[in-house]
C-alpha atoms as a PDB file:
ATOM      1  CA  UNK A   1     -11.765 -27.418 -30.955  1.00  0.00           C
ATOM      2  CA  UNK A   2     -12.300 -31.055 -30.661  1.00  0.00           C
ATOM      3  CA  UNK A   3     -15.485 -32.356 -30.135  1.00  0.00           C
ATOM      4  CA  UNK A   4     -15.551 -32.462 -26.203  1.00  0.00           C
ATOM      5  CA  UNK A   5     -15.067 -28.927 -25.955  1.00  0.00           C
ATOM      6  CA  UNK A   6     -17.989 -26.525 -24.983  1.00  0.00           C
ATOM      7  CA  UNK A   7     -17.328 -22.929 -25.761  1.00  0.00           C
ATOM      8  CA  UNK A   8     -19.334 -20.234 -23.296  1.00  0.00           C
ATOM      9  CA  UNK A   9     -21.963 -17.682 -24.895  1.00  0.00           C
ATOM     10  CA  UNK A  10     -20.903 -14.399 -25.104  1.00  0.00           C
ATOM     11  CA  UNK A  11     -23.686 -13.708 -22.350  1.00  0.00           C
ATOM     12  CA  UNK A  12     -21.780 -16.387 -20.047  1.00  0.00           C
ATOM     13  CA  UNK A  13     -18.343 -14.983 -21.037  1.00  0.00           C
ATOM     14  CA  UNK A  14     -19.284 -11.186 -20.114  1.00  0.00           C
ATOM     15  CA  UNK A  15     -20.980 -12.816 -16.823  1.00  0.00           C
ATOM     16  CA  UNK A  16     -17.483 -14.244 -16.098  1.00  0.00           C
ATOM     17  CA  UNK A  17     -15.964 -10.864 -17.094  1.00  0.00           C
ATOM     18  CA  UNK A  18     -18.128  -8.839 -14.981  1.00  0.00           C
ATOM     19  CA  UNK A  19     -17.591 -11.232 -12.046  1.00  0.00           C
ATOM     20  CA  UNK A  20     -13.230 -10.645 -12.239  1.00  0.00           C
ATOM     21  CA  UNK A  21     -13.858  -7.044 -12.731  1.00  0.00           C
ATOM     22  CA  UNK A  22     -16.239  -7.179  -9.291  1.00  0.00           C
ATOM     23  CA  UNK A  23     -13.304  -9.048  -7.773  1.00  0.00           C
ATOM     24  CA  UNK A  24     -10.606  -6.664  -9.107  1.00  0.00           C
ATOM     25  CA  UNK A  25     -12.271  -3.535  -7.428  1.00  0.00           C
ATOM     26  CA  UNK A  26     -12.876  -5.167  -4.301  1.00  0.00           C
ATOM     27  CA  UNK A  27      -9.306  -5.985  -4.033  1.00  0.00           C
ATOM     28  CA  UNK A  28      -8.324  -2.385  -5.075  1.00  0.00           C
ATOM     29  CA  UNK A  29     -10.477  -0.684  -2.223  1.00  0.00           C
ATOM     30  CA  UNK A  30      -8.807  -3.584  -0.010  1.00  0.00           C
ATOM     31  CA  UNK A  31      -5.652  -2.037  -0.591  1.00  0.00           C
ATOM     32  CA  UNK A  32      -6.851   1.727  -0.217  1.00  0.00           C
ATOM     33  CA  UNK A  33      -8.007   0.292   3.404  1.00  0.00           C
ATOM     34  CA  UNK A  34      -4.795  -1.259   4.326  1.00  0.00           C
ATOM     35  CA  UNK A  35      -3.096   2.243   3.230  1.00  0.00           C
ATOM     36  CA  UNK A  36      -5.173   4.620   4.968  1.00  0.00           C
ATOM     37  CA  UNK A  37      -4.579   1.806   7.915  1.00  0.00           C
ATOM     38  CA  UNK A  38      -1.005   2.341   7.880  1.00  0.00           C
ATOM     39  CA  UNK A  39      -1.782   5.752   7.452  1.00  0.00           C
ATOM     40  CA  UNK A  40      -4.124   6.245  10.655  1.00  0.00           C
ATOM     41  CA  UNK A  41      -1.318   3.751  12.865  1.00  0.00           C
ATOM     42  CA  UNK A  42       1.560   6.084  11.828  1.00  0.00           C
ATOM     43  CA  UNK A  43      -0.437   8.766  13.350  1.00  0.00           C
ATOM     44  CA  UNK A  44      -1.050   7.043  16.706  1.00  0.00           C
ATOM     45  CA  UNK A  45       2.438   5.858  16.930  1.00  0.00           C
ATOM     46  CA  UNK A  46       3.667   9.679  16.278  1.00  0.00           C
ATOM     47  CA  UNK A  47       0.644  10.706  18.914  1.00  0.00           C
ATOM     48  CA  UNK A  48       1.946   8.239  21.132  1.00  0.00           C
ATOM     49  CA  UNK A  49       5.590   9.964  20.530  1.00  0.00           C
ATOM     50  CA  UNK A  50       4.473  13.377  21.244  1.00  0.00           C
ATOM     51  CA  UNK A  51       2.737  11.965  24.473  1.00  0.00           C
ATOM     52  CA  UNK A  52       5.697  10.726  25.618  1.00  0.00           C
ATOM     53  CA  UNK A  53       7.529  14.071  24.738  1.00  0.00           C
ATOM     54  CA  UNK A  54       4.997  16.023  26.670  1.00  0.00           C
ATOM     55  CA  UNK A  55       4.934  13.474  29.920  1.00  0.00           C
ATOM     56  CA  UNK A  56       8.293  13.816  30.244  1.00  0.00           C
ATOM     57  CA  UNK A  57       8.580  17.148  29.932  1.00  0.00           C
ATOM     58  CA  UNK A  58       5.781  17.240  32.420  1.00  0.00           C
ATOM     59  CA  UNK A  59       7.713  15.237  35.066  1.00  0.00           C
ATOM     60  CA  UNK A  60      11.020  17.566  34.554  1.00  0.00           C
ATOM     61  CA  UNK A  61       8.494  20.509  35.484  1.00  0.00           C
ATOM     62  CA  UNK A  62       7.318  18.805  38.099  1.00  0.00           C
ATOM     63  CA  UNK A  63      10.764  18.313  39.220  1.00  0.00           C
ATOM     64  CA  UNK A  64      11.713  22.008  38.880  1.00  0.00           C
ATOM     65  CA  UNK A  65       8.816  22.983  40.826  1.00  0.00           C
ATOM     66  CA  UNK A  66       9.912  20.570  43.568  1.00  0.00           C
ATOM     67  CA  UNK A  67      13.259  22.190  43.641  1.00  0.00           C
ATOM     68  CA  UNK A  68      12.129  25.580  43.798  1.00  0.00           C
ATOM     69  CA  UNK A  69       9.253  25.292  46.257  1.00  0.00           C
ATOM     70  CA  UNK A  70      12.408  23.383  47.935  1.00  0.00           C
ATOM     71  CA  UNK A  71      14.838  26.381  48.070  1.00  0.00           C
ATOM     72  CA  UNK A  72      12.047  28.943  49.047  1.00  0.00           C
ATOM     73  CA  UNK A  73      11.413  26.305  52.322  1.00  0.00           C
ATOM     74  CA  UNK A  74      14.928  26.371  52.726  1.00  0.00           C
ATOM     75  CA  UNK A  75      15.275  30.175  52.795  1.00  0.00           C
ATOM     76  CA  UNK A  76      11.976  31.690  54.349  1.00  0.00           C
ATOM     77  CA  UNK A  77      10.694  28.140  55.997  1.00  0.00           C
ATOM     78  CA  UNK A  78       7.337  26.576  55.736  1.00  0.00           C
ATOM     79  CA  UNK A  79       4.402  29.068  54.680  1.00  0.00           C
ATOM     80  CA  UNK A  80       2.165  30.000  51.869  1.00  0.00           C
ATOM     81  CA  UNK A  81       3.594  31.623  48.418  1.00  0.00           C
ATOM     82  CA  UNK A  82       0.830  34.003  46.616  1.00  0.00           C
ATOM     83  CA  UNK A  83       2.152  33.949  43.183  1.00  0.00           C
ATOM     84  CA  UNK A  84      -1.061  36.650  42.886  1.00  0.00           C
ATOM     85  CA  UNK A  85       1.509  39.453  44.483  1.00  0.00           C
ATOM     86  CA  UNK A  86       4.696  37.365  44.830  1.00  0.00           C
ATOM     87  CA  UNK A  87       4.548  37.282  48.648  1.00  0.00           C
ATOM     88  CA  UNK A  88       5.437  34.992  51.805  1.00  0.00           C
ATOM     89  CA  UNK A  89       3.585  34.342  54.948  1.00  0.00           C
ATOM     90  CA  UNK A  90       5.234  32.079  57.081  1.00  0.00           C
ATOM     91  CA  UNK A  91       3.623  29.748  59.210  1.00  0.00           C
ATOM     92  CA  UNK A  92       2.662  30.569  62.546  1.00  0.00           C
ATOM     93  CA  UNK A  93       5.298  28.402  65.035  1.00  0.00           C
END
């Protein structure tokens, strides 16, 4: 050590280690909140999956219905359906 050199304390040194070591965990929980991040999108991009599932699944019901209530018009004409009893009453002409 030449004469120009100033050497830290032990006091400053475990300052400067304390300091790293605060640095070090706050990057570690940084990572734990990117993961659980990735974590909680994966979940809304399978959520918005299974949405998608259900809606269209939902529109092919919709469809069936359409098609049925379609027939029955075509067969017994305009009325009311009680699904209650699984009777017709057509409309008064």
């Amino acid at each position: 050590m030449d004469n120009n050199t100033i050497k830290f304390t032990d006091a400053e040194m475990q300052q400067i280690g304390q300091l790293q070591a605060k640095y070090q965990q706050k990057i570690f929980e940084l990572g734990q909140l990117e993961l659980a991040k990735i974590d909680l999108e994966q979940q809304i991009s399978d959520l918005s999956d299974a949405k998608k599932k259900l809606l269209g699944e939902w529109t092919s019901i919709q469809k069936e219905e359409n098609d049925i209530l379609q027939q029955l018009s075509q067969r017994y004409g305009d009325g009311v359906l009680s699904l209650k009893d699984g009777t017709f009453k057509p409309n008064a002409k």
